[in-house]
N, C-alpha and C. Protein backbone atom coordinates (compact mmCIF):
# COMPACT_ATOMS: atom_id res chain seq x y z
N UNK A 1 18.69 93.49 -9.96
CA UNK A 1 18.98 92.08 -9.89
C UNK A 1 20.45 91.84 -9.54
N UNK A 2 21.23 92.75 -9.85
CA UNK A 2 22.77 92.30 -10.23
C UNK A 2 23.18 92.24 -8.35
N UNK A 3 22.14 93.47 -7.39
CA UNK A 3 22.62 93.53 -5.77
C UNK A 3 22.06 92.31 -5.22
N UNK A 4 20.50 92.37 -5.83
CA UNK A 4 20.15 90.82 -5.04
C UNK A 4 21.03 90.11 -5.33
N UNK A 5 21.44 89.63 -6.10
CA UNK A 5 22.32 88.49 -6.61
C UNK A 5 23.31 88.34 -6.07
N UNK A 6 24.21 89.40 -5.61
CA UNK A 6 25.39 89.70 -4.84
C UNK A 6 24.84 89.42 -3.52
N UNK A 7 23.68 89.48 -2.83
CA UNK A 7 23.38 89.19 -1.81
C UNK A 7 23.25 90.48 -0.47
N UNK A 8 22.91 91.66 -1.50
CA UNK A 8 22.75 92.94 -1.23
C UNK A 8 21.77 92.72 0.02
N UNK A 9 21.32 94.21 0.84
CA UNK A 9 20.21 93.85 1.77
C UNK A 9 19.09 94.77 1.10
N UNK A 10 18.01 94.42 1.56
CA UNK A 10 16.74 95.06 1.13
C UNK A 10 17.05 96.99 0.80
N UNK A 11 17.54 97.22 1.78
CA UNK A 11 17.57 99.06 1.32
C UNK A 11 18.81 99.22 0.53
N UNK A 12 19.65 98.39 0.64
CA UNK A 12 20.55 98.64 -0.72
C UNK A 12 20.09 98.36 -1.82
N UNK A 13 19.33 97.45 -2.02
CA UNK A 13 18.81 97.27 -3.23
C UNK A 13 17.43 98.35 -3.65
N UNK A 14 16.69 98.60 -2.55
CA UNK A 14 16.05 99.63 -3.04
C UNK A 14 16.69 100.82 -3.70
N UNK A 15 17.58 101.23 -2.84
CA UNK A 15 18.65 102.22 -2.92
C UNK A 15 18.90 101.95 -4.23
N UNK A 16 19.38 101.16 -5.02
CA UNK A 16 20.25 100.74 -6.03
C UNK A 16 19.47 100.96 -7.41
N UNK A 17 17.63 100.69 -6.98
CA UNK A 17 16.55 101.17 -7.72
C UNK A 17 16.37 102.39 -7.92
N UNK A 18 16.43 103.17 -6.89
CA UNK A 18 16.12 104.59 -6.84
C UNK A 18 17.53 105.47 -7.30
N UNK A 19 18.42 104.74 -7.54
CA UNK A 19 19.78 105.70 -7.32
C UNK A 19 19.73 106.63 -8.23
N UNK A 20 19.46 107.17 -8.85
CA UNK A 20 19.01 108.03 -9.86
C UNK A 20 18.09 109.74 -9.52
N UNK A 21 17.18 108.79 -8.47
CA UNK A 21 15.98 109.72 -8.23
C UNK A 21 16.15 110.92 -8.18
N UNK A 22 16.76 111.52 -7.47
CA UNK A 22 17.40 112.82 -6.87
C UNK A 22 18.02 113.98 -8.31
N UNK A 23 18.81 113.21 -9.10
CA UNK A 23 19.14 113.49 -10.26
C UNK A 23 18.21 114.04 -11.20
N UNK A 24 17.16 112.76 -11.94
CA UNK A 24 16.40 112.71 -12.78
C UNK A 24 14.94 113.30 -11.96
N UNK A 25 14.99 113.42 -10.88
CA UNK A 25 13.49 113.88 -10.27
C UNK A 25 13.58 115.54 -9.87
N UNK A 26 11.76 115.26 -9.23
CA UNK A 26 12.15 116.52 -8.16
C UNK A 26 11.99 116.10 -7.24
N UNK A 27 12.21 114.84 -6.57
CA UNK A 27 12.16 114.43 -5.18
C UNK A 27 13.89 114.90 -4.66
N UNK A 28 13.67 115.33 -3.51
CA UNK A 28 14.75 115.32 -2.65
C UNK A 28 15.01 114.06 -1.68
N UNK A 29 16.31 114.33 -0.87
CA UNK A 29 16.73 113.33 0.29
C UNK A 29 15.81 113.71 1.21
N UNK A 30 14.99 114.32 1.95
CA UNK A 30 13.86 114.40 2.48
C UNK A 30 13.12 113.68 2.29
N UNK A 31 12.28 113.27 1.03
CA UNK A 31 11.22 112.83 0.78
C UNK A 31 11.72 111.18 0.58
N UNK A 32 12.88 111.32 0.04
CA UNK A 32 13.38 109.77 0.40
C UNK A 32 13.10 109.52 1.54
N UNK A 33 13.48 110.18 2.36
CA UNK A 33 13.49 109.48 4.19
C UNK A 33 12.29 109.24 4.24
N UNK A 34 11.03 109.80 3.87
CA UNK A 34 10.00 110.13 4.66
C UNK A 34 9.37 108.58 3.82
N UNK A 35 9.37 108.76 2.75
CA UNK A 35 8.82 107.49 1.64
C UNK A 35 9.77 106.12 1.87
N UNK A 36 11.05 106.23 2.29
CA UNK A 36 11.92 104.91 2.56
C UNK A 36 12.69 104.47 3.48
N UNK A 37 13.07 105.34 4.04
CA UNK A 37 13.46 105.02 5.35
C UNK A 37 15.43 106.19 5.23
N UNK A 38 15.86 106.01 6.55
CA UNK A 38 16.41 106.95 6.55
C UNK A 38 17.89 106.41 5.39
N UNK A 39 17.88 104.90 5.58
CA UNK A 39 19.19 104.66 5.36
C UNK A 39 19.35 104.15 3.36
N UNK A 40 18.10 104.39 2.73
CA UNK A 40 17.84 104.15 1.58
C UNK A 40 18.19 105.99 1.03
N UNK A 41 17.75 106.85 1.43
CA UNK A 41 17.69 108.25 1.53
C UNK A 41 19.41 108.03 1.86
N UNK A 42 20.36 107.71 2.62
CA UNK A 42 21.31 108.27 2.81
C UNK A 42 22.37 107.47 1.35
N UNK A 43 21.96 106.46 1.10
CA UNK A 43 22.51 105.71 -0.02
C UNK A 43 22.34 106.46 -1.87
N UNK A 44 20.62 106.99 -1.58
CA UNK A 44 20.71 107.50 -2.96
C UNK A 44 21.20 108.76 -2.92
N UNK A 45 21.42 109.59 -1.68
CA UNK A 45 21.93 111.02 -1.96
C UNK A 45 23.47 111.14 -1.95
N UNK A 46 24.16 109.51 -1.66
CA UNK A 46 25.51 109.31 -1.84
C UNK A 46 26.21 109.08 -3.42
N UNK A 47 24.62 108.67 -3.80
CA UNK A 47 25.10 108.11 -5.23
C UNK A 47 25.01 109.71 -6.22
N UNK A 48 23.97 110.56 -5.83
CA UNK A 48 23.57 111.34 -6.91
C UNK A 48 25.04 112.67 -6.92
N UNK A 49 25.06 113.44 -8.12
CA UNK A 49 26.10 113.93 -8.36
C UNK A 49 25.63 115.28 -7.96
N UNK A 50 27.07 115.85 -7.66
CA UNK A 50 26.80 117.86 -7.07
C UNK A 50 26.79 118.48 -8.84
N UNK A 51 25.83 118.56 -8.99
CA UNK A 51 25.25 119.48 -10.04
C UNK A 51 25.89 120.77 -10.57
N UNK A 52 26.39 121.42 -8.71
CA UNK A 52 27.19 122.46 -9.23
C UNK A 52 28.36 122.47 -9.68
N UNK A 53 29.40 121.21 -10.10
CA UNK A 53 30.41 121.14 -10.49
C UNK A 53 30.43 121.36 -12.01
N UNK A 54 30.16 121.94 -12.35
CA UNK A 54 29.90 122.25 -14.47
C UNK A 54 31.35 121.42 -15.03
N UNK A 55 32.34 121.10 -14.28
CA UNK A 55 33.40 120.41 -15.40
C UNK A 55 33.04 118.43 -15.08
N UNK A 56 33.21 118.25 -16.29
CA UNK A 56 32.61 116.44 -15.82
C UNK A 56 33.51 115.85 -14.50
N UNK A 57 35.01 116.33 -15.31
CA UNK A 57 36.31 115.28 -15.11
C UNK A 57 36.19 115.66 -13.28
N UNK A 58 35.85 117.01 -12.90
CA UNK A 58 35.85 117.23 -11.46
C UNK A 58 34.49 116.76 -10.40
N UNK A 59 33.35 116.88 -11.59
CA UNK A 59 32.02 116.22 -10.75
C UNK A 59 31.98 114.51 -10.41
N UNK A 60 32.77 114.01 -11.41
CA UNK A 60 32.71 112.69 -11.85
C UNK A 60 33.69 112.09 -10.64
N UNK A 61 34.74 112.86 -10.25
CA UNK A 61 35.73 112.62 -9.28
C UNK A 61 34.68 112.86 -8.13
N UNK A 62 34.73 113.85 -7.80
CA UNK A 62 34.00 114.06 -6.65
C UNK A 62 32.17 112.81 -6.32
N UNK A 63 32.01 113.11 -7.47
CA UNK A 63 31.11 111.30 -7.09
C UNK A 63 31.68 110.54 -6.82
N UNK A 64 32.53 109.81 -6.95
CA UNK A 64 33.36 108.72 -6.26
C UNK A 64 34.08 108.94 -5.38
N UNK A 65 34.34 110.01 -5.10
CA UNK A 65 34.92 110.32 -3.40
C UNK A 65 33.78 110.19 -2.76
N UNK A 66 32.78 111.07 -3.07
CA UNK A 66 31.42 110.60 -2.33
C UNK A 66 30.73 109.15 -1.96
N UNK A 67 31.08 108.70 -2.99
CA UNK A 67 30.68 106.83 -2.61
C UNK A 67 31.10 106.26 -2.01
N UNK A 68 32.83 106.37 -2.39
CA UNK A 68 34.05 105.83 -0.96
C UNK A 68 33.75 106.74 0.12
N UNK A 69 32.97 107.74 0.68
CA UNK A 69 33.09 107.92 1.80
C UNK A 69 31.75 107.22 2.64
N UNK A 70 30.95 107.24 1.71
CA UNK A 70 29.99 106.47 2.14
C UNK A 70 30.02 104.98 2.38
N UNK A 71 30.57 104.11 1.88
CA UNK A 71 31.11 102.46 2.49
C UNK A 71 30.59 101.81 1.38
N UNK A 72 30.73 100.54 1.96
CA UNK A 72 30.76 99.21 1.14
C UNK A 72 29.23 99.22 0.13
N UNK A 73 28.49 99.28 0.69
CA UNK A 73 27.00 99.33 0.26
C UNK A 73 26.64 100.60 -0.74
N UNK A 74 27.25 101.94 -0.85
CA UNK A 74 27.15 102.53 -1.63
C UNK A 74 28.17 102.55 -3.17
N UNK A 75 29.29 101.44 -2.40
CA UNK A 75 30.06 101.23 -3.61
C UNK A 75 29.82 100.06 -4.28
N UNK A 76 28.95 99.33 -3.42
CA UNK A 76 28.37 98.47 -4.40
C UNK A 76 27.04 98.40 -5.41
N UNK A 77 26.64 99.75 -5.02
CA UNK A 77 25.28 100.20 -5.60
C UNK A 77 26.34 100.97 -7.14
N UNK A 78 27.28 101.29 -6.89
CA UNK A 78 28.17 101.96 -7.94
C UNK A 78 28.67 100.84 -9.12
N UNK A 79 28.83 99.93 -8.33
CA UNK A 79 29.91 98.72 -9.63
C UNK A 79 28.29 98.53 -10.03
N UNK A 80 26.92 97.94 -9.53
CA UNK A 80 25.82 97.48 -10.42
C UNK A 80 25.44 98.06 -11.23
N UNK A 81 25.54 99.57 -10.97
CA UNK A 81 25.20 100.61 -12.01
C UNK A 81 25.96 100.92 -13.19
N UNK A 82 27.00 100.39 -12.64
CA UNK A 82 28.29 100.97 -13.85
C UNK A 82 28.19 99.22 -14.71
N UNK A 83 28.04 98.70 -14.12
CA UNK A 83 28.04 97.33 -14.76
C UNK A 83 27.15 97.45 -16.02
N UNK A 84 25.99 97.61 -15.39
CA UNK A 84 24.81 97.89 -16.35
C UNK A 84 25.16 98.89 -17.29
N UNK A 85 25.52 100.29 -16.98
CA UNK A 85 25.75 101.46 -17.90
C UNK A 85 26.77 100.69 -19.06
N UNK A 86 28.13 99.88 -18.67
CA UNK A 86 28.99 99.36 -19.43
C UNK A 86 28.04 98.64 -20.54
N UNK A 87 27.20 97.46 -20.22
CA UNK A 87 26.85 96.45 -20.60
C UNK A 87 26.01 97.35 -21.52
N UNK A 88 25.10 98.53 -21.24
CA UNK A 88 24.38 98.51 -22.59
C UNK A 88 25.09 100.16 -23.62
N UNK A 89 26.26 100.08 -23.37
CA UNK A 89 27.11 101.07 -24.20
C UNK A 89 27.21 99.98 -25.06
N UNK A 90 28.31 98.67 -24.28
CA UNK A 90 28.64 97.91 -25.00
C UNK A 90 27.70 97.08 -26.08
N UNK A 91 26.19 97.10 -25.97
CA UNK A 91 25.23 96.42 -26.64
C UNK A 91 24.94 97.25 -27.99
N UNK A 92 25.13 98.48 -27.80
CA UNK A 92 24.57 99.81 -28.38
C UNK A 92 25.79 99.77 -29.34
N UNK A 93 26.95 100.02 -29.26
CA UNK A 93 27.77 99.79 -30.30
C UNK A 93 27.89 98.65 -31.01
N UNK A 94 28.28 97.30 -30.04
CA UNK A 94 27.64 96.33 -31.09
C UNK A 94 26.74 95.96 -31.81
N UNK A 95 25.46 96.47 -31.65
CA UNK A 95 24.60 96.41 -32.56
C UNK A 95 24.70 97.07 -33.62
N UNK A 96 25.55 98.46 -33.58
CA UNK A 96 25.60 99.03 -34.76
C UNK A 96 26.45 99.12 -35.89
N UNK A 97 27.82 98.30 -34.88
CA UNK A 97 28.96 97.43 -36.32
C UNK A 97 28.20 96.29 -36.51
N UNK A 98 27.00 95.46 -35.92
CA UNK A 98 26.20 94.25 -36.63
C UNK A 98 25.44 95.16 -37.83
N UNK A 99 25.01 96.35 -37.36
CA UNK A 99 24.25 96.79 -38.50
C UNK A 99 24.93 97.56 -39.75
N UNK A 100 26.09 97.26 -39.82
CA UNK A 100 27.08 98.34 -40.66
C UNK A 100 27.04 100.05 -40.52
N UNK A 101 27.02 100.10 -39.33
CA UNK A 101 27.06 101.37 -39.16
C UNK A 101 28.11 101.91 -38.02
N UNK A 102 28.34 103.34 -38.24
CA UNK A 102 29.42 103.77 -37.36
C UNK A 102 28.41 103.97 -35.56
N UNK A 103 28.82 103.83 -34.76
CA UNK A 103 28.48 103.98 -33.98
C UNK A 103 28.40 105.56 -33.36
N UNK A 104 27.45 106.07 -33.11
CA UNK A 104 27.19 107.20 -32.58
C UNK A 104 27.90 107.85 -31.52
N UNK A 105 28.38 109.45 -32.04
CA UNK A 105 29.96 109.62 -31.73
C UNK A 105 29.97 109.73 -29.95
N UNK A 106 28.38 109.77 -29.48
CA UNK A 106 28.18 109.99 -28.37
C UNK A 106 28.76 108.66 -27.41
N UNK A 107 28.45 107.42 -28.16
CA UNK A 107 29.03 106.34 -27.54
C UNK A 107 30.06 106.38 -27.46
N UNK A 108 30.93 106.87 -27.79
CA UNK A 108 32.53 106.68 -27.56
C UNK A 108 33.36 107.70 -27.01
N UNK A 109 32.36 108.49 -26.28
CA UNK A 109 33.17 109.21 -25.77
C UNK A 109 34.63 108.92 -24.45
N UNK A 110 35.65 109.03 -24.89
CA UNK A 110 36.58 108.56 -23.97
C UNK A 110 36.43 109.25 -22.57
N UNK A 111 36.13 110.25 -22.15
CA UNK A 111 35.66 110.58 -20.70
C UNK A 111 34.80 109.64 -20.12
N UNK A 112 33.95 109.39 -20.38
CA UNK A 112 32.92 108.38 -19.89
C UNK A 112 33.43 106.86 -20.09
N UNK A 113 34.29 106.66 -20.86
CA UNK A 113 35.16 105.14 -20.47
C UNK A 113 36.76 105.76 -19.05
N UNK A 114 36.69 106.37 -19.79
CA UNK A 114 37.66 106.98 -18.51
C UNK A 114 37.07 106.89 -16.69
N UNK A 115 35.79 107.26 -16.91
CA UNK A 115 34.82 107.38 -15.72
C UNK A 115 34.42 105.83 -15.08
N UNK A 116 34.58 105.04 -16.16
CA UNK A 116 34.09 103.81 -15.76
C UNK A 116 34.86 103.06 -15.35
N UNK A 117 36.17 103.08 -15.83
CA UNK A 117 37.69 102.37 -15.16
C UNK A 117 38.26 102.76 -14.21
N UNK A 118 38.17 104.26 -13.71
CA UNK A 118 37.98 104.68 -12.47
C UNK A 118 37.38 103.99 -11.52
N UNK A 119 35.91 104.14 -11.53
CA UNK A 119 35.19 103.20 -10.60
C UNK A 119 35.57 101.83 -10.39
N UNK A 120 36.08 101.62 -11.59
CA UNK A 120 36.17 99.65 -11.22
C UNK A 120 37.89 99.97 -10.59
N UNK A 121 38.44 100.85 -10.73
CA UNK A 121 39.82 100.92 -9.58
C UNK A 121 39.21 100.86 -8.47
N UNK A 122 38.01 101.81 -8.04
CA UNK A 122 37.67 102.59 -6.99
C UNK A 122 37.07 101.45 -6.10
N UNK A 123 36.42 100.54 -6.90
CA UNK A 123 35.30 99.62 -6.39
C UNK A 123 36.44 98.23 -5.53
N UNK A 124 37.75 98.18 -6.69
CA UNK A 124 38.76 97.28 -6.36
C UNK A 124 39.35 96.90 -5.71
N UNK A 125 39.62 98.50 -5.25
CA UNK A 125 40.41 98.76 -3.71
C UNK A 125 39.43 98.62 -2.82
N UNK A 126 38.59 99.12 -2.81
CA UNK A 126 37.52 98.67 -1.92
C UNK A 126 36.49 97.63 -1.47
N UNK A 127 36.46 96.79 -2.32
CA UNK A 127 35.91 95.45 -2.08
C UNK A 127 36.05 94.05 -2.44
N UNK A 128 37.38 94.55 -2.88
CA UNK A 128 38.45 93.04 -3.42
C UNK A 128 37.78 92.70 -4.54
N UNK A 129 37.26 91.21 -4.19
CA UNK A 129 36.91 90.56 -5.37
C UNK A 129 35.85 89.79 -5.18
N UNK A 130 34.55 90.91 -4.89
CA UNK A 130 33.30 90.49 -4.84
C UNK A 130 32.81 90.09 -6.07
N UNK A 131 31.75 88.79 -6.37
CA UNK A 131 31.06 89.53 -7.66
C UNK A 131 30.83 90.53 -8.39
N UNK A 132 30.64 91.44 -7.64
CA UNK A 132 30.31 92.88 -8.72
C UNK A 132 31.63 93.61 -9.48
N UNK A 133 32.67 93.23 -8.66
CA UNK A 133 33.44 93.43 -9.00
C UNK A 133 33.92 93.08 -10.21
N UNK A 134 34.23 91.82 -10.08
CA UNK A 134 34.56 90.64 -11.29
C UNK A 134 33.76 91.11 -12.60
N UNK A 135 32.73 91.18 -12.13
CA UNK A 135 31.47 91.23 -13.48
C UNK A 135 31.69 92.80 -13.96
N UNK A 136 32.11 93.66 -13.49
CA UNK A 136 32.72 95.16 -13.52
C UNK A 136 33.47 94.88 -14.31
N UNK A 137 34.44 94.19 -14.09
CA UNK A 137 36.18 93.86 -14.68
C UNK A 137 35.71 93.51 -16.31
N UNK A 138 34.75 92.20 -16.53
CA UNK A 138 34.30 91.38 -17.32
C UNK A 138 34.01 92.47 -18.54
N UNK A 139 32.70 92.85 -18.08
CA UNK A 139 32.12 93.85 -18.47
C UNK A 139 33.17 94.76 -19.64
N UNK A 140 33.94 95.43 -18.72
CA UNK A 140 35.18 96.50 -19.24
C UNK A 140 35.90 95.57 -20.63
N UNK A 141 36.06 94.51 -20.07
CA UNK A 141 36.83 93.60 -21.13
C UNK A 141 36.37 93.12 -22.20
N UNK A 142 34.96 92.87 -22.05
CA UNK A 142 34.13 92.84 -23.27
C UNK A 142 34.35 94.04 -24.05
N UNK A 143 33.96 95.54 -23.13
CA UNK A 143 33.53 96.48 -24.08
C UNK A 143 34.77 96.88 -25.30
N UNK A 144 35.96 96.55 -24.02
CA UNK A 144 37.70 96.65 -24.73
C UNK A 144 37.29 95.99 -26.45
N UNK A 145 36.97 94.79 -25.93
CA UNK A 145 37.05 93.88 -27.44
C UNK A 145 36.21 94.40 -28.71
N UNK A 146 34.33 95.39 -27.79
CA UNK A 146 33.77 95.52 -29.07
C UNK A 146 34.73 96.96 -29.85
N UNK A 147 35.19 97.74 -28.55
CA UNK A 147 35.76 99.01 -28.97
C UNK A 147 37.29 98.77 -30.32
N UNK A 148 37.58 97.59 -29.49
CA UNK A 148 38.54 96.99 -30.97
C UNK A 148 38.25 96.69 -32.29
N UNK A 149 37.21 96.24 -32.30
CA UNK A 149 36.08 96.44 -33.51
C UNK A 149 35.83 97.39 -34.21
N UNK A 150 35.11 98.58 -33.41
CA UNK A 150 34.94 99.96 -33.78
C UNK A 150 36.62 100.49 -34.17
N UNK A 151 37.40 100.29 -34.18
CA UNK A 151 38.81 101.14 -34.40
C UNK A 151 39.21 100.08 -35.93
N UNK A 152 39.15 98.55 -35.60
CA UNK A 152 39.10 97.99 -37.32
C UNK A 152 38.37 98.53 -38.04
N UNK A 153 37.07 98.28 -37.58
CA UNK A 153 36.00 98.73 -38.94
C UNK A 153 36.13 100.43 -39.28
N UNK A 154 37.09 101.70 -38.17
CA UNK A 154 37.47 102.50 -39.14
C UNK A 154 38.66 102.58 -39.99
N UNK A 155 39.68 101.62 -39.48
CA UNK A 155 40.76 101.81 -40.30
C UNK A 155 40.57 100.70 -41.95
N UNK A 156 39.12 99.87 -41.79
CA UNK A 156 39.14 99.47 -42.74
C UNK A 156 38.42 100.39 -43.90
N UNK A 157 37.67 101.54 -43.59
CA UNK A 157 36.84 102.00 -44.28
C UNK A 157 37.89 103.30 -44.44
């Protein structure tokens, strides 16, 4: 919803559905082409990560070189995703200082907020100040505020 909305085109937004596939499947960029066409196949194999990089901080880089080399449309398949990934970290911890509880140490890992402010640099320089952008930015700023939360509620306990 977040590409339609932006005013994405049909294979970006498919693209933006599938971006995952390659990752989480056993479909390859082959079978993309053959099932979607060539330029949905060239979008999700821009998005998915080289597997063989075993350190995050270097795979995680190298995905976003990969997106910026791929253009506007694959970096905007990046801010919707990261938007979303932000939005339900950020839901997931707040629910669990609503529920008096510490939040699960997995949520807070600072690499993966590290990974996400990256992209919204990455997305910044690259597409000014599209919607997705903004809502990227938003997003981050919310999560800032619940993560301020999580750091009271340990220095109060």
């Amino acid at each position: 919803m977040l590409l339609y909305d932006a005013g994405a085109g049909h294979d970006v937004i498919v693209a933006g559905i599938l971006h995952d596939t390659i990752e989480k499947t056993g479909a390859d960029s082959a079978e993309l082409r053959d099932r979607f066409g060539p330029r949905v196949a060239e979008l999700v194999t821009a998005m998915s990560e080289d597997e063989s990089i075993s350190d995050y901080a270097r795979r995680k880089a190298a995905l976003r070189q990969q997106i910026a080399a791929a253009g506007p449309d694959a970096l905007a398949i990046l801010a919707a995703d990261k938007i979303s990934k932000v939005r339900e970290l950020r839901l997931a911890i707040a629910r669990a200082l609503r529920q008096d509880e510490r939040p699960d140490r997995s949520l807070l890992r600072p690499r993966r907020l590290t990974h996400y402010r990256r992209c919204l640099r990455l997305v910044e320089e690259s597409l000014g100040s599209s919607p997705l952008v903004e809502e990227l930015r938003l997003e981050l700023v919310r999560l800032d505020a619940v993560l301020a939360g999580v750091a009271g509620a340990a220095r109060a306990a």
